[in-house]
Protein backbone atom coordinates (compact mmCIF):
# COMPACT_ATOMS: atom_id res chain seq x y z
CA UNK A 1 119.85 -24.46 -133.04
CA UNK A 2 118.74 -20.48 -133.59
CA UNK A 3 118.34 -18.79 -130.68
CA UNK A 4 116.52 -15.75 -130.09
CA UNK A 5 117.72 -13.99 -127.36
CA UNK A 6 115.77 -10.71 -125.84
CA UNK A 7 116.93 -8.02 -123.32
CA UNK A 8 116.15 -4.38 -122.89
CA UNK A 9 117.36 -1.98 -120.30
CA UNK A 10 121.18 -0.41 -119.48
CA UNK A 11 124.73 -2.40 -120.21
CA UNK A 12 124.47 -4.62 -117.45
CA UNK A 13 121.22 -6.03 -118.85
CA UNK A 14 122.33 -6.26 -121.80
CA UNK A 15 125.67 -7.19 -122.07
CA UNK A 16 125.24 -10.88 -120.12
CA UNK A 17 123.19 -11.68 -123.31
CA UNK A 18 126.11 -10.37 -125.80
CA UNK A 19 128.16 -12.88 -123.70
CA UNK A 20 125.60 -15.70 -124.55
CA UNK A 21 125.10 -15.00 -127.96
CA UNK A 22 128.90 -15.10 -128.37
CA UNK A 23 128.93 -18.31 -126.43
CA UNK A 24 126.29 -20.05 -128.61
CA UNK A 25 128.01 -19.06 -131.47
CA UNK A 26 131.43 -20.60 -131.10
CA UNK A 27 129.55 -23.59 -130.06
CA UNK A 28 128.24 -24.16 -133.51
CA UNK A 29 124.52 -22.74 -133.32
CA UNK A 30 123.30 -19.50 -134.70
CA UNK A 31 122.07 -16.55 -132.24
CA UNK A 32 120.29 -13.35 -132.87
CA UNK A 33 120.29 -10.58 -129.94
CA UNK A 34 117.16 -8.25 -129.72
CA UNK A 35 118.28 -5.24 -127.63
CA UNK A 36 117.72 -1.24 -127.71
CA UNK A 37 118.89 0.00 -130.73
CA UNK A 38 121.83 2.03 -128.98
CA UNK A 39 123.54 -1.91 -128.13
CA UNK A 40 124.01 -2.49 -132.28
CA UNK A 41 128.08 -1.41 -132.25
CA UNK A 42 128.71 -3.42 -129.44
CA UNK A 43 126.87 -6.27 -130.67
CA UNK A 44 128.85 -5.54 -134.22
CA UNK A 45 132.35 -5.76 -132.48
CA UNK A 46 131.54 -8.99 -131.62
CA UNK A 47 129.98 -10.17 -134.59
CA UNK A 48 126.46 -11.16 -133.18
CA UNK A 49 123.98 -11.24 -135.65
CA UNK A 50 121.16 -8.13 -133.83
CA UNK A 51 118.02 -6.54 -133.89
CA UNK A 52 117.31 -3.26 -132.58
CA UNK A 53 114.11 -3.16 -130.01
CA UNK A 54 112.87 0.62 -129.39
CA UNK A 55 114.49 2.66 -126.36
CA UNK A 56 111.46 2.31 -124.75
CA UNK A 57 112.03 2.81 -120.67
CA UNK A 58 115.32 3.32 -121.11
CA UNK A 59 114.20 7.31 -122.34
CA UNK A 60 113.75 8.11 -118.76
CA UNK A 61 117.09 7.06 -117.35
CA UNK A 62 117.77 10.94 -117.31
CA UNK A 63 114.37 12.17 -116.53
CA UNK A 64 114.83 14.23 -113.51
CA UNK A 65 112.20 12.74 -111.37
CA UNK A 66 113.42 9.20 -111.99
CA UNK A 67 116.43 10.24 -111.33
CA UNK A 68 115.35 11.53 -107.63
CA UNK A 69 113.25 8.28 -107.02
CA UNK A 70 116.16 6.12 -108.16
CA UNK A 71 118.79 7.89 -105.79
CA UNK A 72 116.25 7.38 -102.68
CA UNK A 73 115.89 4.11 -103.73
CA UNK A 74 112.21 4.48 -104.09
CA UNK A 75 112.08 4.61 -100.41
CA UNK A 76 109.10 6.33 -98.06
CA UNK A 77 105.25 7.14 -99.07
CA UNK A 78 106.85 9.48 -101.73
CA UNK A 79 108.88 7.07 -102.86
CA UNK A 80 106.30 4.81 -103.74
CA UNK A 81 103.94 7.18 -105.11
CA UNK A 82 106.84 8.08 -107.80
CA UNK A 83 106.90 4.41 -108.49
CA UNK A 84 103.50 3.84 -109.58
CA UNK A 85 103.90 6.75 -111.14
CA UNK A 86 106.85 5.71 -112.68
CA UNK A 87 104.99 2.56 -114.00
CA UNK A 88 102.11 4.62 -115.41
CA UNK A 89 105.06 6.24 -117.58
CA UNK A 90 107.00 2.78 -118.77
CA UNK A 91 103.69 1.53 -119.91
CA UNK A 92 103.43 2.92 -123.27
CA UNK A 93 107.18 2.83 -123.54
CA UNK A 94 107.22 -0.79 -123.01
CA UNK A 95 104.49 -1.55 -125.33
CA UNK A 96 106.69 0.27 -128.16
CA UNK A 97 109.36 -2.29 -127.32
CA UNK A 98 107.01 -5.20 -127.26
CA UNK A 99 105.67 -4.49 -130.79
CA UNK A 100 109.42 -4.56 -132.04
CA UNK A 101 109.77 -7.86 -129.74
CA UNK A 102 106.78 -9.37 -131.77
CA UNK A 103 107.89 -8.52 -135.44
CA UNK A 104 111.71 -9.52 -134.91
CA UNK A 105 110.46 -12.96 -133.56
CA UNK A 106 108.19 -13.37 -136.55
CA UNK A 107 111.11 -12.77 -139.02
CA UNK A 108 114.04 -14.37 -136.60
CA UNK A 109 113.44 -18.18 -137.60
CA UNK A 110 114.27 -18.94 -134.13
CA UNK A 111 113.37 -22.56 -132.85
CA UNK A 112 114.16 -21.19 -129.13
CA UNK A 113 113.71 -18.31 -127.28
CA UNK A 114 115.35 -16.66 -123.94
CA UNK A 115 114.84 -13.85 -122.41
CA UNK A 116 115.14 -11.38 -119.50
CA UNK A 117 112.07 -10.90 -116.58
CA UNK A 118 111.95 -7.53 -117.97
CA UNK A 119 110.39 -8.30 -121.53
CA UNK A 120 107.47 -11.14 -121.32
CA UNK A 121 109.02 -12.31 -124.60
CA UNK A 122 107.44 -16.18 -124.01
CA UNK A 123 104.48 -14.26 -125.02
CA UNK A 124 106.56 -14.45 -128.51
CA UNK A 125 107.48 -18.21 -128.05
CA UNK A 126 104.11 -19.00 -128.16
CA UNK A 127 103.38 -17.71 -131.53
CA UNK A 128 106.51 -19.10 -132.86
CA UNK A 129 105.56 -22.90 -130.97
CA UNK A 130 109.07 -22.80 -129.80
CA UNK A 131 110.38 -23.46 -126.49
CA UNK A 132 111.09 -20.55 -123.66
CA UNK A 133 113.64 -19.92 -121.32
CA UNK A 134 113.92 -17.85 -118.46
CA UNK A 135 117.23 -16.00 -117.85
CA UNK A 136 117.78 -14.15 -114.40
CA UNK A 137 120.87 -12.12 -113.73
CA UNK A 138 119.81 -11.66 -110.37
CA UNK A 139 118.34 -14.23 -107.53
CA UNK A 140 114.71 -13.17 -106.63
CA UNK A 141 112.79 -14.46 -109.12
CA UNK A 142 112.26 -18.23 -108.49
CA UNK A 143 110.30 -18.57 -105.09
CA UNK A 144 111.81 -20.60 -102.15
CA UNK A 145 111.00 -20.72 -98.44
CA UNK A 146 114.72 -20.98 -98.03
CA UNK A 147 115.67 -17.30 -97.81
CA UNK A 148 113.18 -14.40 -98.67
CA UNK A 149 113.22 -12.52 -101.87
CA UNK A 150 116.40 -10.81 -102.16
CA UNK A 151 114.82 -8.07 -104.48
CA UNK A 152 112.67 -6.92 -101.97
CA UNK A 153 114.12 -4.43 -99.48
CA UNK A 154 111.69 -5.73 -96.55
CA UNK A 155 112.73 -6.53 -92.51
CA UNK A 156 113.77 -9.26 -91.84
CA UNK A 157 110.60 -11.94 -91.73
CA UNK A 158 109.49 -15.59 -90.10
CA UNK A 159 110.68 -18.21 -92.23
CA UNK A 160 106.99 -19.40 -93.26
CA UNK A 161 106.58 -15.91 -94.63
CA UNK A 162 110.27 -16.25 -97.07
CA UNK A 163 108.12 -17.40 -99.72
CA UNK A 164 105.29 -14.85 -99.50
CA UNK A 165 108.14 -11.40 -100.49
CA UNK A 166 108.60 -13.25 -103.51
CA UNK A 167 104.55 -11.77 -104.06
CA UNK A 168 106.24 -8.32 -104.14
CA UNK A 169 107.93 -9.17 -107.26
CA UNK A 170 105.49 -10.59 -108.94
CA UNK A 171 102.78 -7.93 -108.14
CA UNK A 172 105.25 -5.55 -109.92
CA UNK A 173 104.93 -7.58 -113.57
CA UNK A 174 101.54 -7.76 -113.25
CA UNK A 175 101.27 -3.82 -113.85
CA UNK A 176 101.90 -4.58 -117.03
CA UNK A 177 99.23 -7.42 -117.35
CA UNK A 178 96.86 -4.57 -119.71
CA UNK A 179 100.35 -3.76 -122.25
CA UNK A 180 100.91 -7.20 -122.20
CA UNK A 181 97.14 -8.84 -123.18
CA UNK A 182 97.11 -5.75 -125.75
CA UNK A 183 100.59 -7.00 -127.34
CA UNK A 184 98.91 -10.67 -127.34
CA UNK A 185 95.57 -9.43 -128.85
CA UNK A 186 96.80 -6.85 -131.16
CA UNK A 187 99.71 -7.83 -132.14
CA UNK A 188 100.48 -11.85 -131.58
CA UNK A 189 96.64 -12.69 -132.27
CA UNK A 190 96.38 -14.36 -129.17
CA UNK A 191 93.82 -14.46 -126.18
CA UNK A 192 94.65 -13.27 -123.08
CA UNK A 193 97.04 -15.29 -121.14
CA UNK A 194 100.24 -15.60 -119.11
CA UNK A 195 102.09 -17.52 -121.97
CA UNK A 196 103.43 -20.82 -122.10
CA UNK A 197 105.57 -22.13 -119.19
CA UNK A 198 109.49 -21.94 -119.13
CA UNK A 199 111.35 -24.52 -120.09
CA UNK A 200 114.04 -24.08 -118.24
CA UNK A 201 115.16 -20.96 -116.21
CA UNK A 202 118.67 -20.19 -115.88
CA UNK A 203 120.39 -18.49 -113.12
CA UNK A 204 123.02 -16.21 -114.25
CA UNK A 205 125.06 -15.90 -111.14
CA UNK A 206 127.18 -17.70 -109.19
CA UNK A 207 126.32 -20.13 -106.38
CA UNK A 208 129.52 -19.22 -104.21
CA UNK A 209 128.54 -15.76 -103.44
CA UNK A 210 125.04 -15.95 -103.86
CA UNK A 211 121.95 -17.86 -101.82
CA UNK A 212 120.23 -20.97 -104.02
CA UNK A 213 117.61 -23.04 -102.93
CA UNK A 214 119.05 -27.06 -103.42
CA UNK A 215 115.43 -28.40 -103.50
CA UNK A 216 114.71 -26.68 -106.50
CA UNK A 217 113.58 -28.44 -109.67
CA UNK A 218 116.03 -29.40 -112.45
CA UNK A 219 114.91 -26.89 -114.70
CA UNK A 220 116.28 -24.24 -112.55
CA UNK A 221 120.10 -24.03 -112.97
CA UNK A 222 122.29 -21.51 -111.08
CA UNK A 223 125.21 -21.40 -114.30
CA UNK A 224 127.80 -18.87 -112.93
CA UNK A 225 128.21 -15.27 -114.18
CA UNK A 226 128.11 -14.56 -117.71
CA UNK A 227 130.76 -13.04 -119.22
CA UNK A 228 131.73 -10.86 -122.52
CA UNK A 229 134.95 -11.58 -124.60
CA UNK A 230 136.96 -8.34 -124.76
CA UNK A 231 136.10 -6.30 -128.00
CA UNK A 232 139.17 -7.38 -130.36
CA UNK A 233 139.15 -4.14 -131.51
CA UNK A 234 139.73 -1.99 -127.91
CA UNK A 235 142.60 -0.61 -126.89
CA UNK A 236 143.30 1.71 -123.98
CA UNK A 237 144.18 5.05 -124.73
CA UNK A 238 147.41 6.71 -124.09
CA UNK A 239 146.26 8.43 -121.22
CA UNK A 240 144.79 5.48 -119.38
CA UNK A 241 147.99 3.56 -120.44
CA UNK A 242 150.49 5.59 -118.74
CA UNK A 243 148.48 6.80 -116.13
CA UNK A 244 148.38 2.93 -115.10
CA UNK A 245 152.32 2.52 -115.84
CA UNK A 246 153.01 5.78 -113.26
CA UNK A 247 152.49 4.06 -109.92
CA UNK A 248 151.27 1.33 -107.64
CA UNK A 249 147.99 -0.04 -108.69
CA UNK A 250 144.91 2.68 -108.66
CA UNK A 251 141.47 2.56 -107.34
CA UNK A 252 138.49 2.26 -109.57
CA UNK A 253 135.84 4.18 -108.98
CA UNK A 254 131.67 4.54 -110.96
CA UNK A 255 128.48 4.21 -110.83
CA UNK A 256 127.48 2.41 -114.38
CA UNK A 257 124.11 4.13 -115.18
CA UNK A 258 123.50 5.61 -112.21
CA UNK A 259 123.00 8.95 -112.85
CA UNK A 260 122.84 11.20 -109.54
CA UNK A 261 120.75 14.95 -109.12
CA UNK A 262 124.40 16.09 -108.41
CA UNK A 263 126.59 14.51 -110.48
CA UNK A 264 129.38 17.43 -109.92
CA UNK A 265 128.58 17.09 -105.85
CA UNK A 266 129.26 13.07 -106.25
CA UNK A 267 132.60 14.02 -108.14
CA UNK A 268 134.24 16.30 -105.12
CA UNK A 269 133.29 13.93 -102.71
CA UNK A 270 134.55 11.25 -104.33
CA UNK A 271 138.04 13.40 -105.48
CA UNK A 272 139.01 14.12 -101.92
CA UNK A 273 138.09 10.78 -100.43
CA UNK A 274 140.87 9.58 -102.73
CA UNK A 275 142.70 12.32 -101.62
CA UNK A 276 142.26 11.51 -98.05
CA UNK A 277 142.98 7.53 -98.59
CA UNK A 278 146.37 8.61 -100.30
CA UNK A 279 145.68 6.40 -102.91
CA UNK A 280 145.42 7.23 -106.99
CA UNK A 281 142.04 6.60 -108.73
CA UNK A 282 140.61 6.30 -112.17
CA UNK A 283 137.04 7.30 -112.04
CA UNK A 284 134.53 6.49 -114.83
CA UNK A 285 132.35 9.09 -115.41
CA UNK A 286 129.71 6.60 -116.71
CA UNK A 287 126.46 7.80 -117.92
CA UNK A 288 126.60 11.35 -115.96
CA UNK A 289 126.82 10.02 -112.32
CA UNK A 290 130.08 11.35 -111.64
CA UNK A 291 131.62 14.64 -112.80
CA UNK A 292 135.53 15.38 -111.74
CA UNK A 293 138.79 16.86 -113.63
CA UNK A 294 142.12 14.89 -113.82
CA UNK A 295 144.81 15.39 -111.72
CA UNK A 296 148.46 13.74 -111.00
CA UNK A 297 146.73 11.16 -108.98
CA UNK A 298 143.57 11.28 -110.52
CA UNK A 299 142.02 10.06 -113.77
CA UNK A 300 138.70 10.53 -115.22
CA UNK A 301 137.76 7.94 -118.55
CA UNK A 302 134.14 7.36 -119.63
CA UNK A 303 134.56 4.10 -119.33
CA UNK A 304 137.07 0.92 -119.91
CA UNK A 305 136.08 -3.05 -120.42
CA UNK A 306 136.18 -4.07 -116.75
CA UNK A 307 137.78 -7.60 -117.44
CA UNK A 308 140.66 -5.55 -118.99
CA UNK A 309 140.64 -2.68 -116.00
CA UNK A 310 139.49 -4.38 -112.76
CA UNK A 311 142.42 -6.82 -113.24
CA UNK A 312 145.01 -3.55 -112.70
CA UNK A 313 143.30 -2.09 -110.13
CA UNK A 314 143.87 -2.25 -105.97
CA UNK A 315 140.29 -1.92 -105.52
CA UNK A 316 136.65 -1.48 -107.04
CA UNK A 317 134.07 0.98 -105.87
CA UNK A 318 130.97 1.12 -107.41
CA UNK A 319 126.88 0.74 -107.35
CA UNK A 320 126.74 -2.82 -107.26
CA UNK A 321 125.15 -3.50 -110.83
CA UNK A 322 125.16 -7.24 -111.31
CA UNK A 323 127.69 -6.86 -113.86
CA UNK A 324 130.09 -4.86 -112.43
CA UNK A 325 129.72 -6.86 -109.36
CA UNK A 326 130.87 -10.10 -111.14
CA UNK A 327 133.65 -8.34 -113.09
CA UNK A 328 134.84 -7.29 -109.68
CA UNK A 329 134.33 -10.86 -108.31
CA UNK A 330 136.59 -12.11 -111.27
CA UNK A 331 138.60 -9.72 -111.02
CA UNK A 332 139.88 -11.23 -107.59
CA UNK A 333 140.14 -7.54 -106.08
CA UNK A 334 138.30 -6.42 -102.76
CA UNK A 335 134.97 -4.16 -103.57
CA UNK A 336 133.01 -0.99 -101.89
CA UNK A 337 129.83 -1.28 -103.05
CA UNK A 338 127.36 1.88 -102.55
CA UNK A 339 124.33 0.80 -103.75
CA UNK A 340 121.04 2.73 -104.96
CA UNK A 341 118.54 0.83 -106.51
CA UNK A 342 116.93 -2.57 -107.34
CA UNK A 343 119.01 -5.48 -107.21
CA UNK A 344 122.01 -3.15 -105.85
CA UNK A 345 121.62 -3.58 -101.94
CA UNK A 346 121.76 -7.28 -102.20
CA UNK A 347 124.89 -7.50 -104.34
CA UNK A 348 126.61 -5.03 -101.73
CA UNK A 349 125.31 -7.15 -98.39
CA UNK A 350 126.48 -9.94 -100.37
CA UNK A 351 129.71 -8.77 -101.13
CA UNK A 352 129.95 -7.89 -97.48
CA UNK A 353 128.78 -11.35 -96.55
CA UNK A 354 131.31 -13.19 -98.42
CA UNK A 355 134.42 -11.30 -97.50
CA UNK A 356 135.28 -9.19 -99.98
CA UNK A 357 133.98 -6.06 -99.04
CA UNK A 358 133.15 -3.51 -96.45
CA UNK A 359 129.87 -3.09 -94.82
CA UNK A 360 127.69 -1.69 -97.72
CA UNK A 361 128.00 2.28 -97.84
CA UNK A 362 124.57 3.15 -99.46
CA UNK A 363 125.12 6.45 -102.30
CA UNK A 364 122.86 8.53 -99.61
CA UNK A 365 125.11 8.30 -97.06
CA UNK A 366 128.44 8.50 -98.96
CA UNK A 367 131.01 11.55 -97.49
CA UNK A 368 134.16 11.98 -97.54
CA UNK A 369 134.93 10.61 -94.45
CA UNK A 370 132.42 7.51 -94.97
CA UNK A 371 134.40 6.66 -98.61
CA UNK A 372 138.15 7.38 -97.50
CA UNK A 373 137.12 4.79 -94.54
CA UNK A 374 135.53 2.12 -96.93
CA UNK A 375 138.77 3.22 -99.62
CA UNK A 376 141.29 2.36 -97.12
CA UNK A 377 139.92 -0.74 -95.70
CA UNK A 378 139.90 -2.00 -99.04
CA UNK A 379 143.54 -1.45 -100.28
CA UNK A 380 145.20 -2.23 -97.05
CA UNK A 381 143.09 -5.58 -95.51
CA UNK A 382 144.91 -8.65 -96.05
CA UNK A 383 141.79 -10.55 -95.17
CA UNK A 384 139.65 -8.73 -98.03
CA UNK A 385 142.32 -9.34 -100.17
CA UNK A 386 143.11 -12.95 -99.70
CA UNK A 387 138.84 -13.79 -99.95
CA UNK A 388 138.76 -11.59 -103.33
CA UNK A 389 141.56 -13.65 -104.68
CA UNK A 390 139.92 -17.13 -103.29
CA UNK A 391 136.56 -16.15 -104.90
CA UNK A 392 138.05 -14.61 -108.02
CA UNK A 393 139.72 -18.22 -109.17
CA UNK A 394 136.19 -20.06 -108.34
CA UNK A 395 134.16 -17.34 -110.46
CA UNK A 396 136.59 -17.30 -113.36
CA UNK A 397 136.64 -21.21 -112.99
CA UNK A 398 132.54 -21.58 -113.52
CA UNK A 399 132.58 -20.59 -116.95
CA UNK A 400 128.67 -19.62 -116.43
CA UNK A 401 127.91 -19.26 -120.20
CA UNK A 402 129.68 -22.26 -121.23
CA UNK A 403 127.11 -24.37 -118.70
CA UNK A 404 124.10 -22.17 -120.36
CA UNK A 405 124.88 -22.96 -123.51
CA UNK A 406 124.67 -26.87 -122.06
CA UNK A 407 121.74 -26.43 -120.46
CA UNK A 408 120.01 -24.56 -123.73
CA UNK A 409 121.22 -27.81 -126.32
CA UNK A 410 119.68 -29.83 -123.61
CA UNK A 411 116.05 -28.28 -124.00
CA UNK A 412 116.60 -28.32 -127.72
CA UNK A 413 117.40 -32.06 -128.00
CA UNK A 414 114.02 -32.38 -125.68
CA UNK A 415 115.54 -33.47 -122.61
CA UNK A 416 115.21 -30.66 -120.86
């Protein structure tokens, strides 16, 4: 089996897919990641065969007005207006990245083909007459009368409406409907259409800490969390090293790629919340959402593999990125999750929900007072700690891409 496997967006999009590719690989089948061109070294450290896609949407990850919109959470009339405007401005980004998705499928010689909601890619399956699959790192996207969609941040609703939020999501993909039929006309030679069905869509989360519906059909499968080998090749750096070796256990603390107006605001609030929880820290600086100097008790990194870090920490604050969320999960250590964006505000009620964290402390209303709280609750709560540790032996347990891998030979062999 060659799989083609297609992602865009930031490392917690991206790097799920690494995971798979690696996964497929030691399993005896060839793999080919198609990612923005800024994932090729990390897809090279783990020797997985790649193919750049353009940067596409990800160019306006520092645009200031983004930026705003993304820290309010897209929230209010304004909010929404910046959306669609937003959307107006990924448009012809995204069609760049669809035109790369179209000739690297041509050349891949893949026989299957899985991909993220964000890139239509079964447009691609359909020229190639392969199968598609449908890979989620988040719930929301299959529809269920169960629980509403958890990607929509709506009040809470009847039960016979839980289906209709899912609607919400939808709408949103078909903005794109125009890019898309151009892509299929222009560039696939095909009419206008929604592409061919999905073989098989596969959950990429786990079932303990996150809502499934049981009367969905077999070709759904919730796998477990996804995760990335270490990079052979890392090593932490002397200052990380002995800043670990100097005392008890630190708290971690970032935001991934969320990238606030203030980054330099965010820092000092965050440096004397650590301050005021007595507690030393290592804060990732990330892609520009925090800014803060070292101290005694204090370290700022750009960033560390969080299988390798999480597992020396006394606690994990961050945004509540899917990935970060699960290496936190694995990690068996108690969370404060401050969420901004997107599927953020689910992972931190959820976190919340199953014992491992705090009530959710969104970015907007983090102060010093509101963080040192969370901080402390999280490094001294034996309850918090004992659920972390319970969940972190089922996650690590699940071996999610091992059961993807599974499910993918299965629709291969034609019995999915």
């Amino acid at each position: 089996m060659k799989a083609l496997l297609v992602t865009h967006g930031t490392r917690g999009d991206v790097q799920p897919f690494l995971a798979l590719a690696v996964a497929l690989r030691q399993a005896g089948h060839s793999a080919l990641l198609a990612a923005p061109e800024s994932f090729a070294d990390s897809a090279a450290s783990h020797d997985v065969e790649f193919a750049p896609l353009d940067e596409g949407p990800n160019r306006l990850l520092q645009d200031p007005v983004v930026v705003t919109a993304v820290e309010n959470g897209y929230r209010g009339v304004r909010g929404k207006l910046t959306a669609i405007s937003t959307i107006r401005r990924i448009k012809p980004l995204m069609a760049d990245v669809l035109r790369d998705v179209g000739a690297v499928a041509r050349s891949s010689g893949a026989d299957l083909l899985v991909h993220s909601p964000s890139l239509p890619a079964q447009h691609a399956a359909e020229v190639l007459r392969v199968p598609a699959v449908l890979a989620t790192l988040q719930p929301g996207w299959v529809p269920t009368s169960q629980f509403p969609c958890p990607m929509v941040p709506l009040p809470k609703v009847p039960r016979f409406l839980n289906r209709a939020t899912y609607l919400t999501v939808s709408a949103t993909l078909r903005a794109y409907n125009g890019v898309v039929n151009t892509w299929r006309a222009d560039d696939l030679g095909l009419a206008p259409g929604r592409g061919p069905d999905h073989a098989r869509v596969l959950q990429a989360f786990s079932s303990a800490v996150a809502p499934v519906d049981p009367g969905w059909p077999h070709s759904v499968r919730t796998t477990g969390f996804w995760f990335l080998p270490r990079d052979p090749g890392w090593s932490p750096g002397t200052a990380l090293r002995e800043f670990l070796e100097a005392g008890p256990p630190p708290v971690y603390l970032g935001f991934g790629s969320m990238a606030g107006r203030d980054a330099q605001r965010t820092g000092d609030i965050v440096a004397e919340a650590v301050r005021a929880s007595g507690v030393r820290a290592v804060i990732a600086t990330g892609w520009g959402g925090l800014a803060a100097r070292s101290s005694d008790d204090l370290l700022v990194i750009d960033q560390a593999p969080h299988d390798w870090l999480f597992g020396k920490v006394s606690a994990v604050v961050h945004h509540g990125g899917g990935g970060t969320t699960a290496a936190a999960l694995a990690a068996g250590v108690p969370q404060v999750v401050c969420p901004f964006v997107a599927d953020q505000p689910h992972w931190a009620r959820r976190m919340h929900a199953v014992g491992v964290a705090p009530p959710p402390l969104p970015h907007k209303k983090i102060t010093v007072a509101s963080l040192s709280e969370a901080i402390t609750r999280a490094v001294t709560d034996p309850a918090l700690r004992e659920r972390a540790a319970e969940l972190g032996e089922r996650t690590r347990a699940e071996n999610g891409v091992s059961a993807a891998v599974r499910a993918l030979e299965e629709v291969h062999s034609g019995l999915g």
